[in-house]
Protein backbone atom coordinates (compact mmCIF):
# COMPACT_ATOMS: atom_id res chain seq x y z
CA UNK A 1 -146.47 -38.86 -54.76
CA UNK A 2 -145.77 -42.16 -54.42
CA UNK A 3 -143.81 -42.36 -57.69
CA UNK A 4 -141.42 -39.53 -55.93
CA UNK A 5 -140.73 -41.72 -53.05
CA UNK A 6 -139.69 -44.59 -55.01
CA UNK A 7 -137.15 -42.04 -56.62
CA UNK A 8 -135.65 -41.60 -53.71
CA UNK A 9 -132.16 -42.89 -53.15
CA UNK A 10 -132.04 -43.35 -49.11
CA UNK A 11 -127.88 -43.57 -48.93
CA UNK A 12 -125.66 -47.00 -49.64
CA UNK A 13 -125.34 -48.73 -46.22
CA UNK A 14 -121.64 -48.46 -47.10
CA UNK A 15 -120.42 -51.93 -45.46
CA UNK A 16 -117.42 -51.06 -43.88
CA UNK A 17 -115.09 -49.92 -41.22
CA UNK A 18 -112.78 -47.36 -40.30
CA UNK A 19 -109.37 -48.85 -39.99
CA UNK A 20 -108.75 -46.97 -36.41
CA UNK A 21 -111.55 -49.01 -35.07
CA UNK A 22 -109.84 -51.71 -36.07
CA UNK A 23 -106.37 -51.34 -35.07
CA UNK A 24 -108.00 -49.48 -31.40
CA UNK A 25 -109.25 -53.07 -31.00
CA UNK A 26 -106.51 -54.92 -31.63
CA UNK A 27 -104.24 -52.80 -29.38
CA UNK A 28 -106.89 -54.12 -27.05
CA UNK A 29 -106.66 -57.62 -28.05
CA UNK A 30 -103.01 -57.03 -27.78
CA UNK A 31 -102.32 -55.76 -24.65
CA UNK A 32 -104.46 -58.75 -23.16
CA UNK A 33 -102.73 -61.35 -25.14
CA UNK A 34 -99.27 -59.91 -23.79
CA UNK A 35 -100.51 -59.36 -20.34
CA UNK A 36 -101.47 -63.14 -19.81
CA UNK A 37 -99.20 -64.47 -21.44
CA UNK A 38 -96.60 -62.58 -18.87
CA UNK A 39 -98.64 -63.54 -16.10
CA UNK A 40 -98.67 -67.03 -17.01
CA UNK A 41 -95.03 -67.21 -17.48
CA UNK A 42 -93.32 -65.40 -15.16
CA UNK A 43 -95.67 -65.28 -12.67
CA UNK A 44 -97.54 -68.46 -12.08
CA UNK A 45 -94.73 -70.35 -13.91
CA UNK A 46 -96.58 -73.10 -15.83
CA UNK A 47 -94.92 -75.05 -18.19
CA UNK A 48 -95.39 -73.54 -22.14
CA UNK A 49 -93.60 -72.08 -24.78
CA UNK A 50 -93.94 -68.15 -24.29
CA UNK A 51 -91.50 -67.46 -27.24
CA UNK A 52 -94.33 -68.73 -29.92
CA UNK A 53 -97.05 -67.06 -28.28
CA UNK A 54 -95.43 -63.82 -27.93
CA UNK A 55 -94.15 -64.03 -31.97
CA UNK A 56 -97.29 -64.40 -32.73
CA UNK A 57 -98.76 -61.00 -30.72
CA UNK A 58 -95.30 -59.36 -32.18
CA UNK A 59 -97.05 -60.13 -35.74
CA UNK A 60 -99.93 -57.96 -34.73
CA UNK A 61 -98.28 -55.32 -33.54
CA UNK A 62 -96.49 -55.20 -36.68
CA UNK A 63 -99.32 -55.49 -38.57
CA UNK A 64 -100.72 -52.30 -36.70
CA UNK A 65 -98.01 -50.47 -36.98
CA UNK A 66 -97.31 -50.94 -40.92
CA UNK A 67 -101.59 -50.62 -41.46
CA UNK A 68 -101.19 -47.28 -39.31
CA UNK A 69 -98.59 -45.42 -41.14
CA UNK A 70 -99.93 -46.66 -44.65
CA UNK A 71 -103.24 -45.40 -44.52
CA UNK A 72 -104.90 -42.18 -42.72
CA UNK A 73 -106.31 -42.98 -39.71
CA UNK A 74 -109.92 -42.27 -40.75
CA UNK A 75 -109.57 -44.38 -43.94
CA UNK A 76 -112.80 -46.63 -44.18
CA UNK A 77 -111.58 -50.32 -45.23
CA UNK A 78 -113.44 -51.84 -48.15
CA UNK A 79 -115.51 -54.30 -47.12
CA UNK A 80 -113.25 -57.34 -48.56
CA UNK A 81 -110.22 -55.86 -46.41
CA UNK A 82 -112.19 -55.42 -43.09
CA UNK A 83 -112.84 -58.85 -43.76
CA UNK A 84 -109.73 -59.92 -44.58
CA UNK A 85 -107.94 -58.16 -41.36
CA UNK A 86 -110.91 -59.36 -39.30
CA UNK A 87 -109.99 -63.46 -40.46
CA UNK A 88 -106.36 -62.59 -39.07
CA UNK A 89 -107.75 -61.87 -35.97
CA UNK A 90 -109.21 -65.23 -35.92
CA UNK A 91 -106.61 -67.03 -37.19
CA UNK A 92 -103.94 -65.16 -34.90
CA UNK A 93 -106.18 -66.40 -31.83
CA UNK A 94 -106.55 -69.64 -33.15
CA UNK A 95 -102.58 -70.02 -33.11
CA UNK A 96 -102.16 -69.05 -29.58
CA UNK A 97 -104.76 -71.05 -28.11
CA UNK A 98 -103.33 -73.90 -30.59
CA UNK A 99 -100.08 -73.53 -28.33
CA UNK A 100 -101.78 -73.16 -24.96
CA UNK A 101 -104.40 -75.52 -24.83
CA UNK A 102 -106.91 -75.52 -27.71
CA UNK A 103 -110.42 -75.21 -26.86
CA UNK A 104 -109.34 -76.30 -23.33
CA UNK A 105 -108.25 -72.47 -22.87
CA UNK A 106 -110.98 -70.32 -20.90
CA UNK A 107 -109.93 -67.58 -23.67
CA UNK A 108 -111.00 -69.76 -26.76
CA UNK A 109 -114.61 -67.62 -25.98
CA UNK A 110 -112.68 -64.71 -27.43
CA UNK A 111 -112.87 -66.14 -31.01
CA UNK A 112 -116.31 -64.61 -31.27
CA UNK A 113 -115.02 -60.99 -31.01
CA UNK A 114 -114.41 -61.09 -34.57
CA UNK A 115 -117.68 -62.53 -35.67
CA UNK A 116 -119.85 -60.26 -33.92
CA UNK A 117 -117.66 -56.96 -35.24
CA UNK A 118 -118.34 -58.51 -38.18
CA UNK A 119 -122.18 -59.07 -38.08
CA UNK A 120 -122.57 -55.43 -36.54
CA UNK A 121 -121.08 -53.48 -39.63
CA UNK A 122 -120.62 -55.57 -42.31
CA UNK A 123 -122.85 -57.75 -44.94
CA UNK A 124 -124.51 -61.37 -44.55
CA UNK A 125 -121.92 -62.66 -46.88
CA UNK A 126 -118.83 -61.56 -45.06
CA UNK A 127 -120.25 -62.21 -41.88
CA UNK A 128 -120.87 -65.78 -42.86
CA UNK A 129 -117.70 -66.53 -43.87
CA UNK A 130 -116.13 -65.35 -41.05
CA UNK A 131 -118.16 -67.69 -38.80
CA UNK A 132 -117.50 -70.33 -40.98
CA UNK A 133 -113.89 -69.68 -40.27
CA UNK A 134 -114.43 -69.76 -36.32
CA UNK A 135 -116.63 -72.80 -36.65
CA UNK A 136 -113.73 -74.18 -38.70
CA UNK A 137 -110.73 -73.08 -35.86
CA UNK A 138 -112.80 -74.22 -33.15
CA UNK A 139 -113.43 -77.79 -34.63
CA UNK A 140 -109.22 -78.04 -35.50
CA UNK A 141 -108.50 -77.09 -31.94
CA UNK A 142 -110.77 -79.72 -30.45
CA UNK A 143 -108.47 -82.12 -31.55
CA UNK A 144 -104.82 -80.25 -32.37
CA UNK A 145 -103.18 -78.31 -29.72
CA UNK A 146 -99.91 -78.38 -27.17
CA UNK A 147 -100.97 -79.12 -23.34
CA UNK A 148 -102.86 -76.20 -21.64
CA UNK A 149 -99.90 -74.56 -19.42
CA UNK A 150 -99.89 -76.19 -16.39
CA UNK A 151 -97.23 -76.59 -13.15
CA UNK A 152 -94.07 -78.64 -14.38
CA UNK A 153 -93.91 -81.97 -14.51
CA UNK A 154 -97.98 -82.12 -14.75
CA UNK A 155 -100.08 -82.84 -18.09
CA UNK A 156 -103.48 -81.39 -17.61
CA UNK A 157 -105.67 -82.95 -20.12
CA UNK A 158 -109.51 -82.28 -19.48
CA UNK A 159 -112.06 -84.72 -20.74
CA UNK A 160 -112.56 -84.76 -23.87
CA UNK A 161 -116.74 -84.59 -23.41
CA UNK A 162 -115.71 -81.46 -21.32
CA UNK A 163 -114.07 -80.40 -24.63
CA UNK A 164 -116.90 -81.10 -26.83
CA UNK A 165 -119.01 -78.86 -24.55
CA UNK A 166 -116.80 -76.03 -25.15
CA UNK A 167 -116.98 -76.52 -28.85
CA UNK A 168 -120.86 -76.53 -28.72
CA UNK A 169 -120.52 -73.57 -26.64
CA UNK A 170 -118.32 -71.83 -28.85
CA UNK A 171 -120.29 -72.76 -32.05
CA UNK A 172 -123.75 -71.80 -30.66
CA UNK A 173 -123.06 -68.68 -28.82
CA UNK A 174 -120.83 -67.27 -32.48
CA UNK A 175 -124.32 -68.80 -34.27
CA UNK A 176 -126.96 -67.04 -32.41
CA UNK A 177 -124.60 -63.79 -30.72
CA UNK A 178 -123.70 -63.02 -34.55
CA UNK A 179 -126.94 -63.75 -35.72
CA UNK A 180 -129.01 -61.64 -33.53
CA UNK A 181 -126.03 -58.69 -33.57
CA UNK A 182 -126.28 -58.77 -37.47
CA UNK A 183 -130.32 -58.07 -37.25
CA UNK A 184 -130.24 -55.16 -34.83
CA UNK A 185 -127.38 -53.53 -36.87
CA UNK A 186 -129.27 -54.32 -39.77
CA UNK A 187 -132.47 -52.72 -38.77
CA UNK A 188 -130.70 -49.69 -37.40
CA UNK A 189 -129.05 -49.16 -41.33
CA UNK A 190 -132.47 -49.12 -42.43
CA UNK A 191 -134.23 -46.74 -40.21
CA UNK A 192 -130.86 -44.66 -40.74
CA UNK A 193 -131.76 -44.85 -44.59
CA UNK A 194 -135.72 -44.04 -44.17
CA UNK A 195 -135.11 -41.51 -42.12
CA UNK A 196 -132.62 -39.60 -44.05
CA UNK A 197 -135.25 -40.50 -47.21
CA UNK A 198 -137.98 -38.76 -44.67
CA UNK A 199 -135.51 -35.64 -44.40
CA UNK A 200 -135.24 -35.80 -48.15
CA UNK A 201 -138.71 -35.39 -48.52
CA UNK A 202 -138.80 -32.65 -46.39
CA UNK A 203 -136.50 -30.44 -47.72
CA UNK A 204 -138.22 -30.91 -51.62
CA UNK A 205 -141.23 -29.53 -49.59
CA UNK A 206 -139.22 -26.68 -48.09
CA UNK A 207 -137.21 -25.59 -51.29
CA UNK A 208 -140.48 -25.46 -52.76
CA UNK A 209 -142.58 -23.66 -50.57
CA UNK A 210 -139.23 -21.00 -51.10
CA UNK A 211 -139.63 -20.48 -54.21
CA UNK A 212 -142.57 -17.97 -53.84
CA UNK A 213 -140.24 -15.87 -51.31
CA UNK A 214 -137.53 -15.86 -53.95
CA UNK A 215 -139.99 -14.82 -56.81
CA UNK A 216 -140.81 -11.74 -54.48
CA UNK A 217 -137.65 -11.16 -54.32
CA UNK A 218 -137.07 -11.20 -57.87
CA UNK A 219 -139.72 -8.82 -58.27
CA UNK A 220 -138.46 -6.45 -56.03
CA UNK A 221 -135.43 -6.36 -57.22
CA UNK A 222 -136.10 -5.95 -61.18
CA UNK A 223 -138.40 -3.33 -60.84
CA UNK A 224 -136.25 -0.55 -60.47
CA UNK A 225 -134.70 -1.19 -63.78
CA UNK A 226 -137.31 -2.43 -65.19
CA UNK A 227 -139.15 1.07 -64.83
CA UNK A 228 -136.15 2.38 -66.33
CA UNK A 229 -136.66 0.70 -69.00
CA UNK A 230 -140.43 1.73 -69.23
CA UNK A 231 -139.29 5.57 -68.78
CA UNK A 232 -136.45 5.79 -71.48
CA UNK A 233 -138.26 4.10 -73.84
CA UNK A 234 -141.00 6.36 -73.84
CA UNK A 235 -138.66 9.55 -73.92
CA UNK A 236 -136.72 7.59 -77.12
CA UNK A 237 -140.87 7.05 -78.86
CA UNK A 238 -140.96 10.71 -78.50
CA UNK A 239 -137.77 11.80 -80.48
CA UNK A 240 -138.75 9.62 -83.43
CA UNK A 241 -141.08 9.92 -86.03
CA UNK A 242 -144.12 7.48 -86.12
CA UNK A 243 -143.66 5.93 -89.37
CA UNK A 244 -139.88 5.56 -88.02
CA UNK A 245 -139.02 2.14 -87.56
CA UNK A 246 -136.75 3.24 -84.45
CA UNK A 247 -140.24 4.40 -83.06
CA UNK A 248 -141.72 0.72 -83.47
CA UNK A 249 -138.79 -0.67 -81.72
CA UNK A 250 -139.00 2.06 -78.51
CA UNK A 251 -142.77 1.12 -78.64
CA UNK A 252 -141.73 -2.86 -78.95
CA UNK A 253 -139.46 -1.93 -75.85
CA UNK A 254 -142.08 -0.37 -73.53
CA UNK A 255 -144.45 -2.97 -74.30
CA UNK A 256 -142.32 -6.12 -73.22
CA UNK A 257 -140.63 -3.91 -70.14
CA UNK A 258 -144.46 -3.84 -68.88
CA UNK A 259 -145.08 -7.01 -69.72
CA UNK A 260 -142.25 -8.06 -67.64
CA UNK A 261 -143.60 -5.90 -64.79
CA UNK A 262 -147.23 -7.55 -65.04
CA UNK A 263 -145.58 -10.65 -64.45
CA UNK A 264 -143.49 -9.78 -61.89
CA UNK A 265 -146.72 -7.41 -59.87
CA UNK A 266 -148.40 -11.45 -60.45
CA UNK A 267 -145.33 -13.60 -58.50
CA UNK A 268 -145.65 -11.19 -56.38
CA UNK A 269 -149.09 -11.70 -55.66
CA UNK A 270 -149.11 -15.51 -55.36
CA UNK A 271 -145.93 -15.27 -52.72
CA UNK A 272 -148.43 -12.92 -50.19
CA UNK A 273 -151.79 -12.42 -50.73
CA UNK A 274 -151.85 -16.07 -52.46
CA UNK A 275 -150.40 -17.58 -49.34
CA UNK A 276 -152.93 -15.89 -47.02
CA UNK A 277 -155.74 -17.32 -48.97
CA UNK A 278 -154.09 -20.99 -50.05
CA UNK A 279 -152.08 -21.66 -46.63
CA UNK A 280 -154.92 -21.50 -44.48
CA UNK A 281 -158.24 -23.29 -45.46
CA UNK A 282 -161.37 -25.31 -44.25
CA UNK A 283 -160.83 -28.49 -42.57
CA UNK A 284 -163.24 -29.94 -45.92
CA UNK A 285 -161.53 -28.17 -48.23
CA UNK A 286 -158.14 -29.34 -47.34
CA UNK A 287 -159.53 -32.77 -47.66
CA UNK A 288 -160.53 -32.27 -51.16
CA UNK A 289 -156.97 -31.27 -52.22
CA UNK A 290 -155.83 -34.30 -50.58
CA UNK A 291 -158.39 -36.42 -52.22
CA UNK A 292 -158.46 -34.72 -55.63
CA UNK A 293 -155.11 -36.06 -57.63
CA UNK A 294 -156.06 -39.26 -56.90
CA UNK A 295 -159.55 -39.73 -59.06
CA UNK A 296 -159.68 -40.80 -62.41
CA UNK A 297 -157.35 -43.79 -61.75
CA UNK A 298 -160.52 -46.14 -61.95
CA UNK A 299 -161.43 -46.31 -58.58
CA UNK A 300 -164.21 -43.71 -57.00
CA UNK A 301 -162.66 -41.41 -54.28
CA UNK A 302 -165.57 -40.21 -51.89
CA UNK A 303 -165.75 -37.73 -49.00
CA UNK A 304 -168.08 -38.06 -46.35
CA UNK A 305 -168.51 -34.74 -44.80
CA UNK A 306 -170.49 -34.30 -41.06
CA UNK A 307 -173.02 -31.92 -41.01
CA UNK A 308 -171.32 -31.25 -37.67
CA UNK A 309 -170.57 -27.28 -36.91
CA UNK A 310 -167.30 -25.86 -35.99
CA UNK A 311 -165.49 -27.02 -38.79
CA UNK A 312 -161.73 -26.18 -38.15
CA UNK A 313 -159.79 -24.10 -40.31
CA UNK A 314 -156.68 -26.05 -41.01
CA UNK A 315 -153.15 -24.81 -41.54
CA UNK A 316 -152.01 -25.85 -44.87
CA UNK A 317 -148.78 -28.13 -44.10
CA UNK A 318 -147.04 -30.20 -46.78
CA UNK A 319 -146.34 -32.86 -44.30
CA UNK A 320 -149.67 -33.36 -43.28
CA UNK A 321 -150.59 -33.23 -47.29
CA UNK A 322 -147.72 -35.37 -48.35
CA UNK A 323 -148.85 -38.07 -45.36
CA UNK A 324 -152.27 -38.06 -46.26
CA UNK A 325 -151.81 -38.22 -49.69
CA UNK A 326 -149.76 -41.21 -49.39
CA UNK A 327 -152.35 -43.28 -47.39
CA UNK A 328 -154.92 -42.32 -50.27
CA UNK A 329 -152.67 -43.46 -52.91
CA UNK A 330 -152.36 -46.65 -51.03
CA UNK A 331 -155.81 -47.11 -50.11
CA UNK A 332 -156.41 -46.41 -54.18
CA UNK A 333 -153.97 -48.86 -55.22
CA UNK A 334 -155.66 -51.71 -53.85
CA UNK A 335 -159.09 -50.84 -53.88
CA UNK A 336 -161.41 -52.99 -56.03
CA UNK A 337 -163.94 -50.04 -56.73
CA UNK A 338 -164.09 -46.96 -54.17
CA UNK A 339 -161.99 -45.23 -51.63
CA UNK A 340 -164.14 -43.48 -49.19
CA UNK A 341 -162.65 -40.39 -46.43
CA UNK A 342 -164.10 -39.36 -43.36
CA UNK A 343 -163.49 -36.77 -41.62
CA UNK A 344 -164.76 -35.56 -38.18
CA UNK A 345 -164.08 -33.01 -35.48
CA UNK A 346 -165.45 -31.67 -31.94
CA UNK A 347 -163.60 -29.41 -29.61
CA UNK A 348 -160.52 -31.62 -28.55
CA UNK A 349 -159.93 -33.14 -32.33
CA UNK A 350 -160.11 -33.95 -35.54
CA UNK A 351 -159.68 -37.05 -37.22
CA UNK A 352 -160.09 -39.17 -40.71
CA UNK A 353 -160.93 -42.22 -41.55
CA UNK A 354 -159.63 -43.76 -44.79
CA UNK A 355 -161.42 -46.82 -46.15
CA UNK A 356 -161.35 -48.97 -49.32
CA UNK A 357 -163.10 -52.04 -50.57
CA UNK A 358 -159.77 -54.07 -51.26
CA UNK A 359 -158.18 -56.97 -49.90
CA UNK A 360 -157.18 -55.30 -46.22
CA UNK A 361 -154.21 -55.95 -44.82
CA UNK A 362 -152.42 -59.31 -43.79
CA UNK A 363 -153.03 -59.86 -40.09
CA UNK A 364 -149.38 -60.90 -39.78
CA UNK A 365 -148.48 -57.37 -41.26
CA UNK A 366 -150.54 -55.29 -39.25
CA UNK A 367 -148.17 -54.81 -35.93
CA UNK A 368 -145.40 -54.21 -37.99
CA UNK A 369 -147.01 -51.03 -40.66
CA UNK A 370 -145.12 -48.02 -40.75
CA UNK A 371 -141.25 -49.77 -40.16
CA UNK A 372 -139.33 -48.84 -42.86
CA UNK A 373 -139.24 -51.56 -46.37
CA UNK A 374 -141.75 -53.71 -44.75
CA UNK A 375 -144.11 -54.98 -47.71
CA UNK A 376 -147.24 -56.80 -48.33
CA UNK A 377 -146.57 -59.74 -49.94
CA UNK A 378 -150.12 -60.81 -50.51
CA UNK A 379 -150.50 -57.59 -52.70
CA UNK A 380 -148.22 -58.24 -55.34
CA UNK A 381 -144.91 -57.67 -55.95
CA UNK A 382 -145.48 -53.67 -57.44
CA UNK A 383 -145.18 -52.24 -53.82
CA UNK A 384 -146.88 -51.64 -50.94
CA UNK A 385 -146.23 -50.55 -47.39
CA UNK A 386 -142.57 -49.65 -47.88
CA UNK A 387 -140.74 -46.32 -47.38
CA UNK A 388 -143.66 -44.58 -48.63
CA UNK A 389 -145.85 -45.82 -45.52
CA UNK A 390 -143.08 -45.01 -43.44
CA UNK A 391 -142.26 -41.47 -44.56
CA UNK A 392 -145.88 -41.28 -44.00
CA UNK A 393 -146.37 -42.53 -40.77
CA UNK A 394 -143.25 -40.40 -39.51
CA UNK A 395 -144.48 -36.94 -40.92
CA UNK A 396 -147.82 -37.62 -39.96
CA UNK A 397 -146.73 -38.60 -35.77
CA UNK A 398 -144.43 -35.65 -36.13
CA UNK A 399 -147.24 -33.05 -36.45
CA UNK A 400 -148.68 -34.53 -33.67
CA UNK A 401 -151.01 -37.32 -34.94
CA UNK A 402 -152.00 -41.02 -33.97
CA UNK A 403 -152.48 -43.15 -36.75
CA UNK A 404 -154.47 -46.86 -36.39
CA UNK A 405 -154.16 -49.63 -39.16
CA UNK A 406 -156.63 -52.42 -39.00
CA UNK A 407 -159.07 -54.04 -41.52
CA UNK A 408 -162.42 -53.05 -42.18
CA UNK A 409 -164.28 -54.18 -38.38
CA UNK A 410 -167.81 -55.12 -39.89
CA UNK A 411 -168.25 -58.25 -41.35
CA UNK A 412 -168.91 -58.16 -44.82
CA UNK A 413 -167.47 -55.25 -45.73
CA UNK A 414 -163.68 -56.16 -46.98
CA UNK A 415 -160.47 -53.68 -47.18
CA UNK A 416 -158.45 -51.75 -45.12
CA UNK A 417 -159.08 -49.17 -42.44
CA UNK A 418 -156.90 -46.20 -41.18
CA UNK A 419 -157.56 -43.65 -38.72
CA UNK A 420 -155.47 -40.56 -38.13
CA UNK A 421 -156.57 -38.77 -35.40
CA UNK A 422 -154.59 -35.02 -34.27
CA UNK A 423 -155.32 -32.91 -31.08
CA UNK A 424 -157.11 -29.72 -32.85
CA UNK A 425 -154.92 -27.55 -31.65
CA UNK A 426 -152.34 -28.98 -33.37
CA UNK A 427 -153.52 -28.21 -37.23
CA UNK A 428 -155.88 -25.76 -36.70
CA UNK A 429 -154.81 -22.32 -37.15
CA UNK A 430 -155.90 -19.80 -34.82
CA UNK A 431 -154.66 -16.55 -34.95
CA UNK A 432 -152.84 -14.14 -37.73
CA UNK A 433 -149.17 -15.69 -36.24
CA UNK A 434 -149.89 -19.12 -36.72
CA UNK A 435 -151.66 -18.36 -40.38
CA UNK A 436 -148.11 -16.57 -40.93
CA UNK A 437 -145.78 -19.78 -40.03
């Protein structure tokens, strides 16, 4: 089971971006840039050079314009372009605020637009560099940069411990905004990726449990012809002599056209009346087939079944198997010697207990089972409390159960214990429609 998982190929967190969210945000940044510098200019009337500034905003509307009729507007930049485009962005800011001001500008805070894009869709490296780049801008415009526009005639220098705030300012806030936008983003690509892994899963399950409707169909199908077969060939054994070797061959022919209909009348079987008896089972029984292709791996897998009546009888789901299976395989992993399973019921529900004589699990760990690639290191390097867990967990909660990870609670006795505990209701089937779906 777990070997399956471990196939799976959750897919690439393709780092990159489309290039209309790009250009759509540097229309944005833009319009702004145009629309203070006008206001600045002609309306205030400070004292700058507004030709620069607005060559350098004509260079990004070029830009846009050339990018826009090059490429398809849902083309998805590599990740060494977005990167690329995104470091103009910096460095296009940089030059404006190098002509009006430096890091005495209120709209040097913009440089960390880039950064954070950055840290929200593409990788560490990238990201990294492109902060270093800020840091870098930021630092050169402490100390290069024309006046900040002012009213004619007037120099308006700020202090210069005024403009070492703003650099601290700018440097933290890109440090810890990109930082903490680069982990949410982050964890949100891997729960995307689990989650489509989970869906994986759950369509192997599906195709297979189709595969005994499409064998009835076969069988239905083939055997009209197949008695047609049958019926010819035993009108053509009666035209021919026995010691006729064309009267072995219409003999040879009836035998394997019945042959083919005993296996068909058999698929047949095991799509209905094997289903009827297979798909719905006792509670204990449904345990076993959990429990029973995980022995002879060295370690003793025991169930401890109450004497308790009422014993549910429990609809045979593959996602219930699958998640159970993969918290026995776990528990088997790292036991030392046995694995032992529990499983109780009363009116309101049923629940298991899985315990093993291993290490248990790191404290630090135990908050944080069931997120997707989240691993024990103390086990080992081979695996543990990945996807697997996490395909587990989400199968498990999505047929309606609550599942508890903690260690073993009484003292001496070491390794790992899991409860999964479902409203009976929810796996028990109760009537002929139920045992149907």
């Amino acid at each position: 089971m777990a070997s399956y998982v471990n196939e799976i190929k959750p897919p690439a967190s393709g780092y990159s971006l489309r290039l209309d969210t790009l250009l759509k945000i540097r229309w944005v940044a833009i319009l702004g840039q145009t629309v203070a510098v006008l206001v600045v200019w002609l309306y205030l009337g400070f004292d700058f050079n507004p030709q620069f500034c607005l060559a350098l905003i004509g260079t990004s509307v070029l830009l846009n314009i050339v990018l826009g009729f090059r490429y398809p507007a849902n083309q998805r930049m590599p990740a060494p372009w977005s990167t690329l485009l995104l470091s103009y962005d910096i460095l296009q800011l940089s030059m404006l605020l190098f002509l009006t001001g430096g890091l005495q500008n209120p709209f040097s805070i913009l440089m960390l637009v880039p950064v954070v894009i950055a840290a929200t869709t593409l990788s560490i490296n990238d990201t990294f560099w492109l902060g270093a780049l800020g840091v870098i801008c930021a630092s050169l415009l402490a100390f290069f940069y024309f006046p900040l526009p002012w009213r004619p005639d007037v120099i308006l220098q700020l202090p210069t411990i005024y403009i070492a705030g703003m650099w601290l300012a700018i440097v933290s806030s890109l440090t810890f905004t990109s930082a903490y936008a680069f982990r949410v983003a982050d964890e949100s690509r891997k729960l995307a990726d689990a989650l489509a892994a989970t869906e994986l899963v759950l369509q192997r399950e599906q195709h297979l449990s189709s595969l005994d409707g499409l064998a009835a169909a076969a069988a239905h199908e083939l055997g009209t012809p197949l008695a047609t077969i049958a019926l010819v060939s035993k009108e053509m054994s009666r035209e021919f002599d026995e010691d006729s070797s064309l009267f072995e061959d219409a003999q040879l022919l009836r035998s394997q056209a019945e042959r083919c209909r005993e296996i068909l009348q058999t698929l047949t079987s095991l799509s209905s009346e094997g289903d009827r008896h297979i798909g719905v089972m006792p509670f204990s029984a449904f345990m076993e087939d959990i429990a029973a292709p995980h022995r002879n791996f060295g370690v003793k897998v025991e169930i401890n079944l109450p004497d308790w009546a009422g014993e549910p009888d429990c609809v045979r789901n593959p996602a219930i198997l699958y998640g159970l299976g993969n918290l026995v395989e776990n528990a088997v992993d790292y036991a030392r010697e046995k694995v032992v399973l529990t499983p109780s019921w009363d009116d309101a529900h049923v629940q298991v207990t899985i315990n093993d004589d291993g290490r248990g699990f790191g404290e630090e760990l135990i908050p944080r089972i069931g997120e997707p690639y989240v691993k024990d290191r103390t086990r080992g390097d081979s695996g543990g409390l990945g996807l697997g867990l996490f395909i587990a967990k989400t199968l498990l909660e999505r047929s309606g159960a609550v599942l508890k990870f903690e260690n073993r609670p009484k003292r001496g006795l070491p390794g790992a214990h899991v409860t999964v505990v479902w409203p009976r209701q929810a796996i028990e089937a109760r009537n002929e429609q139920e045992t149907d779906a």
